[in-house]
C-alpha atoms as a PDB file:
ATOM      1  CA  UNK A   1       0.000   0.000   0.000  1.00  0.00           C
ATOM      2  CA  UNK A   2       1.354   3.369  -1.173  1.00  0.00           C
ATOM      3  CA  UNK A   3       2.015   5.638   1.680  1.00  0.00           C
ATOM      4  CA  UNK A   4      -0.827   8.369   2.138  1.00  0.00           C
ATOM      5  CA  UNK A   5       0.736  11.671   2.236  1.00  0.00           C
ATOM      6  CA  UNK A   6      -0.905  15.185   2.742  1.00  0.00           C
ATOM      7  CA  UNK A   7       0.921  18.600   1.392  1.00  0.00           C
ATOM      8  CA  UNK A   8      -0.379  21.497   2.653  1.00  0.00           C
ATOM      9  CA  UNK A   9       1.068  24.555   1.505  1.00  0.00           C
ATOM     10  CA  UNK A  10      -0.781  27.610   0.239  1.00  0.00           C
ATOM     11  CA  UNK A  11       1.504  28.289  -2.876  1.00  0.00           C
ATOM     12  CA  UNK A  12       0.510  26.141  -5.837  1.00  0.00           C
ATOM     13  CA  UNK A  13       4.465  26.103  -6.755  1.00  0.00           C
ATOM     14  CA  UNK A  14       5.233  24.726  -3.020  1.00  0.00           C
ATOM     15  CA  UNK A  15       2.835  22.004  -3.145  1.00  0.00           C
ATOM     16  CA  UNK A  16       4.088  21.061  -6.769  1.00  0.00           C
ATOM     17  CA  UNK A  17       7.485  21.127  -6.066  1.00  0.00           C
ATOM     18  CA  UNK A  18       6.907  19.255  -3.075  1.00  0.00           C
ATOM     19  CA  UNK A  19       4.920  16.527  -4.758  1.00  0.00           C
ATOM     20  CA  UNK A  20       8.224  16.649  -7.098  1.00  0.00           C
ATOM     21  CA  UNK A  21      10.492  15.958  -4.863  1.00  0.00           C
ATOM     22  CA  UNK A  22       8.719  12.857  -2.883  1.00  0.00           C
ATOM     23  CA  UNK A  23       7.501  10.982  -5.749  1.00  0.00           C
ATOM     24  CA  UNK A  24      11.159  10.987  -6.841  1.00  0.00           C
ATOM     25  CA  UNK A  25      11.947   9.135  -3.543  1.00  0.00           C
ATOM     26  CA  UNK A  26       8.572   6.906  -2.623  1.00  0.00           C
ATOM     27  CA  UNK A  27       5.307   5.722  -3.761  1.00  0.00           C
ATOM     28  CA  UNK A  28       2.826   7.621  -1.939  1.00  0.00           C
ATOM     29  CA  UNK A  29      -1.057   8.432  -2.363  1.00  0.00           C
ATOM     30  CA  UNK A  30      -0.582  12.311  -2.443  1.00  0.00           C
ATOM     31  CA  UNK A  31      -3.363  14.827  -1.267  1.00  0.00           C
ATOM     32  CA  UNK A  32      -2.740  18.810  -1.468  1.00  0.00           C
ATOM     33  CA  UNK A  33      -4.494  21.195   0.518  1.00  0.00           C
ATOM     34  CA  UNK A  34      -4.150  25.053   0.013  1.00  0.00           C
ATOM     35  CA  UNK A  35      -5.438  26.081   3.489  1.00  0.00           C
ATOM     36  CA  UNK A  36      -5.359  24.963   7.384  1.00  0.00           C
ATOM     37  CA  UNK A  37      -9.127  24.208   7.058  1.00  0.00           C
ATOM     38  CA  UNK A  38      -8.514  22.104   3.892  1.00  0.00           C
ATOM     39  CA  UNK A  39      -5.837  20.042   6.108  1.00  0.00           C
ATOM     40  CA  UNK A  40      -8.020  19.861   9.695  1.00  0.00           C
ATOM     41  CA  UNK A  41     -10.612  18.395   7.369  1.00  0.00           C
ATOM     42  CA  UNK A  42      -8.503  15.785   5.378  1.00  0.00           C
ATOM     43  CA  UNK A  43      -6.917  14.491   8.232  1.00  0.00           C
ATOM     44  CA  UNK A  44     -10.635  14.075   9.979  1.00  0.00           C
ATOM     45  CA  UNK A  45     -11.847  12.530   7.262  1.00  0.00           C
ATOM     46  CA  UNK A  46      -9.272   9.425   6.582  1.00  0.00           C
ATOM     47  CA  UNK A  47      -6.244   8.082   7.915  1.00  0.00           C
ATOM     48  CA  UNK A  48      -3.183  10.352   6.183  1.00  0.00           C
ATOM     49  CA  UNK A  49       0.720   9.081   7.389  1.00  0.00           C
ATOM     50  CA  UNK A  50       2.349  11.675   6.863  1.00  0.00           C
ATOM     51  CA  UNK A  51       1.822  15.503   6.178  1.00  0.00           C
ATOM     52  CA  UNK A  52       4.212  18.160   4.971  1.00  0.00           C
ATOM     53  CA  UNK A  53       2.910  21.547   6.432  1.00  0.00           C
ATOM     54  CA  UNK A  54       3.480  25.341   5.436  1.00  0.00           C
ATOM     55  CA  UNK A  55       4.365  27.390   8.373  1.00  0.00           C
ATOM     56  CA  UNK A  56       3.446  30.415   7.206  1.00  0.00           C
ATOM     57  CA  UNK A  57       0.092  30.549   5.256  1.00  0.00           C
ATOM     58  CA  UNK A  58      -2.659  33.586   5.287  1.00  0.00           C
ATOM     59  CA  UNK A  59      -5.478  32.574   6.355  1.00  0.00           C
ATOM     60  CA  UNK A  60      -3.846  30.607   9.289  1.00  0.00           C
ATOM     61  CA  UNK A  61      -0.536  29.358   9.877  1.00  0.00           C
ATOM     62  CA  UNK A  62       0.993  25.598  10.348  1.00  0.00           C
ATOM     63  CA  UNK A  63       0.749  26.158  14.445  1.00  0.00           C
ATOM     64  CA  UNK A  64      -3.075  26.466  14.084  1.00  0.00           C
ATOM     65  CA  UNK A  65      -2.807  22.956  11.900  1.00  0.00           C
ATOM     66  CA  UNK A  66      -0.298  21.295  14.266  1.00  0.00           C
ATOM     67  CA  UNK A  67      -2.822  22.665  17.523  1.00  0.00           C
ATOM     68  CA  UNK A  68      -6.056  21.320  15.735  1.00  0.00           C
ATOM     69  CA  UNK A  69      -4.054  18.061  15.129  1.00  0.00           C
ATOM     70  CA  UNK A  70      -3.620  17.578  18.738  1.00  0.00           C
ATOM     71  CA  UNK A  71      -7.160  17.129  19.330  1.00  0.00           C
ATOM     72  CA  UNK A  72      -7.258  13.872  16.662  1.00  0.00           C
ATOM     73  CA  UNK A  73      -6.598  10.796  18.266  1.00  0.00           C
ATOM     74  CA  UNK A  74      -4.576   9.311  15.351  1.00  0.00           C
ATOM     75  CA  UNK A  75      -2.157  12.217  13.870  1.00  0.00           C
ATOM     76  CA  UNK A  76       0.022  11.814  10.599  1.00  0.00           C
ATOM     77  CA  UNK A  77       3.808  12.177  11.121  1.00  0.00           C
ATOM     78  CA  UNK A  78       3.983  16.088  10.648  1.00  0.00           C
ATOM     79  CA  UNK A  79       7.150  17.891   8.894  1.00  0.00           C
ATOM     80  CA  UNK A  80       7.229  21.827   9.100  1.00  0.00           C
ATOM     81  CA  UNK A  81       8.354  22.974   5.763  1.00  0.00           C
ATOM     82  CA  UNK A  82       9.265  26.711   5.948  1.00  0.00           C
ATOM     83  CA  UNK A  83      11.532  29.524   5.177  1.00  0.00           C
ATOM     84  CA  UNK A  84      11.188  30.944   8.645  1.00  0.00           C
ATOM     85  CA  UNK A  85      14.139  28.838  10.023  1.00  0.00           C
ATOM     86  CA  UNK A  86      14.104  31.021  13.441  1.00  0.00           C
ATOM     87  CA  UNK A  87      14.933  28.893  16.546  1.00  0.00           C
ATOM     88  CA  UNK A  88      12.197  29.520  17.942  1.00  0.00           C
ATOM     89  CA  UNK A  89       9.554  29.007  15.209  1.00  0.00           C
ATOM     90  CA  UNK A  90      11.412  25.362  14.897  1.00  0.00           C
ATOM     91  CA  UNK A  91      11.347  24.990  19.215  1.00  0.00           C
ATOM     92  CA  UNK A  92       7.783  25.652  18.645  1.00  0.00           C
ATOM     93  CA  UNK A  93       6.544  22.957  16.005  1.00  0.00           C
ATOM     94  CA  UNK A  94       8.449  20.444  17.877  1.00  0.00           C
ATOM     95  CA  UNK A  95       6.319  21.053  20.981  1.00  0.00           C
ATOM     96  CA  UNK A  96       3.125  21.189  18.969  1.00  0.00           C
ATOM     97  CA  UNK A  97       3.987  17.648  18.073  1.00  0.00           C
ATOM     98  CA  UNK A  98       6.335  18.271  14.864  1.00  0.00           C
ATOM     99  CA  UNK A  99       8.272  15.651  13.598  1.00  0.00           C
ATOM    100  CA  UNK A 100      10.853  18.113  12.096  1.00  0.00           C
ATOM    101  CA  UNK A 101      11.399  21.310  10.644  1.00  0.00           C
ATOM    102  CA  UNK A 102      13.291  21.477   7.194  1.00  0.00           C
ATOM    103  CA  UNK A 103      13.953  24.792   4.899  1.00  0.00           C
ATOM    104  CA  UNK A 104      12.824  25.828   1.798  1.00  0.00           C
ATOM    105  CA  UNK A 105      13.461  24.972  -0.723  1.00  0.00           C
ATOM    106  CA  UNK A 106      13.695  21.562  -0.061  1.00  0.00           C
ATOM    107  CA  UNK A 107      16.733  19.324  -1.064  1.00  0.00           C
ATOM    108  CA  UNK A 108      16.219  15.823  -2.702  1.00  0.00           C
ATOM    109  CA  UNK A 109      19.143  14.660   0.261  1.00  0.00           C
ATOM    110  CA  UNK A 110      17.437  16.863   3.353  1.00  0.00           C
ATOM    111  CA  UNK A 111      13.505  15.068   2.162  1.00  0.00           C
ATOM    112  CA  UNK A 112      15.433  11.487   2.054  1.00  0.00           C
ATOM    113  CA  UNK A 113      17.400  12.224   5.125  1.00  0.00           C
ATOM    114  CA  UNK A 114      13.521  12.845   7.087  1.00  0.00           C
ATOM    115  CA  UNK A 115      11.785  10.288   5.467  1.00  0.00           C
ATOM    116  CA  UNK A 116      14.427   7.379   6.398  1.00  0.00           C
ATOM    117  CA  UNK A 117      14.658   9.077  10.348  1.00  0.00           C
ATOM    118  CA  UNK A 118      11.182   8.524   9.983  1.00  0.00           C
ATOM    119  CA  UNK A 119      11.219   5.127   8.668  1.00  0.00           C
ATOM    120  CA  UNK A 120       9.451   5.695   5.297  1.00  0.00           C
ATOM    121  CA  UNK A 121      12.225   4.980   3.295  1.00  0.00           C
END
């Protein structure tokens, strides 16, 4: 079974790019979402493995997505994917329940690296 992934980013480019890059290193069953409603919903609605969140988005940002999360009792394996690479925008995902933080853009070694520390690969 093809891993079910979730990209949520609010750029069209980001998610495409993105999708790019992972299907370039694993099968997956990928899902975009251009908004943190689009992503609360998704993730309600059936089981997703792992999700590649936008920090920064305008209607509301990847901390409202990773705080809604917390309420679900199964979560997907979260990875921030931002250009805000402040320490403390990265201390804060990981206590909302972030599996990592990586920078944009994203590397083809950095998206490997994750997804092997997070045993998808």
């Amino acid at each position: 079974m093809d891993l079910r992934v979730l990209i949520v980013d609010d750029s069209m480019t980001g998610r495409k790019l993105m999708k790019r890059a992972l299907l370039a290193s694993l099968s997956a069953d990928i899902t975009e979402a251009a908004s943190r409603e689009d992503a609360v919903e998704i993730c309600a609605s059936r089981p997703i493995d792992l999700m590649f969140l936008d920090l920064t988005m305008p209607d509301l940002t990847g901390y409202d997505v990773l705080t809604a999360l917390q309420t679900h009792d199964v979560r997907p394996v979260v990875v921030v994917v931002s250009g805000d690479v402040q320490t403390l925008a990265q201390e804060r995902v990981k206590a909302l329940g972030a599996f990592a933080f990586i920078k944009k853009p994203v590397t083809a070694a950095v998206l490997e690296g994750v997804l092997k520390d997070a045993r998808f690969l």
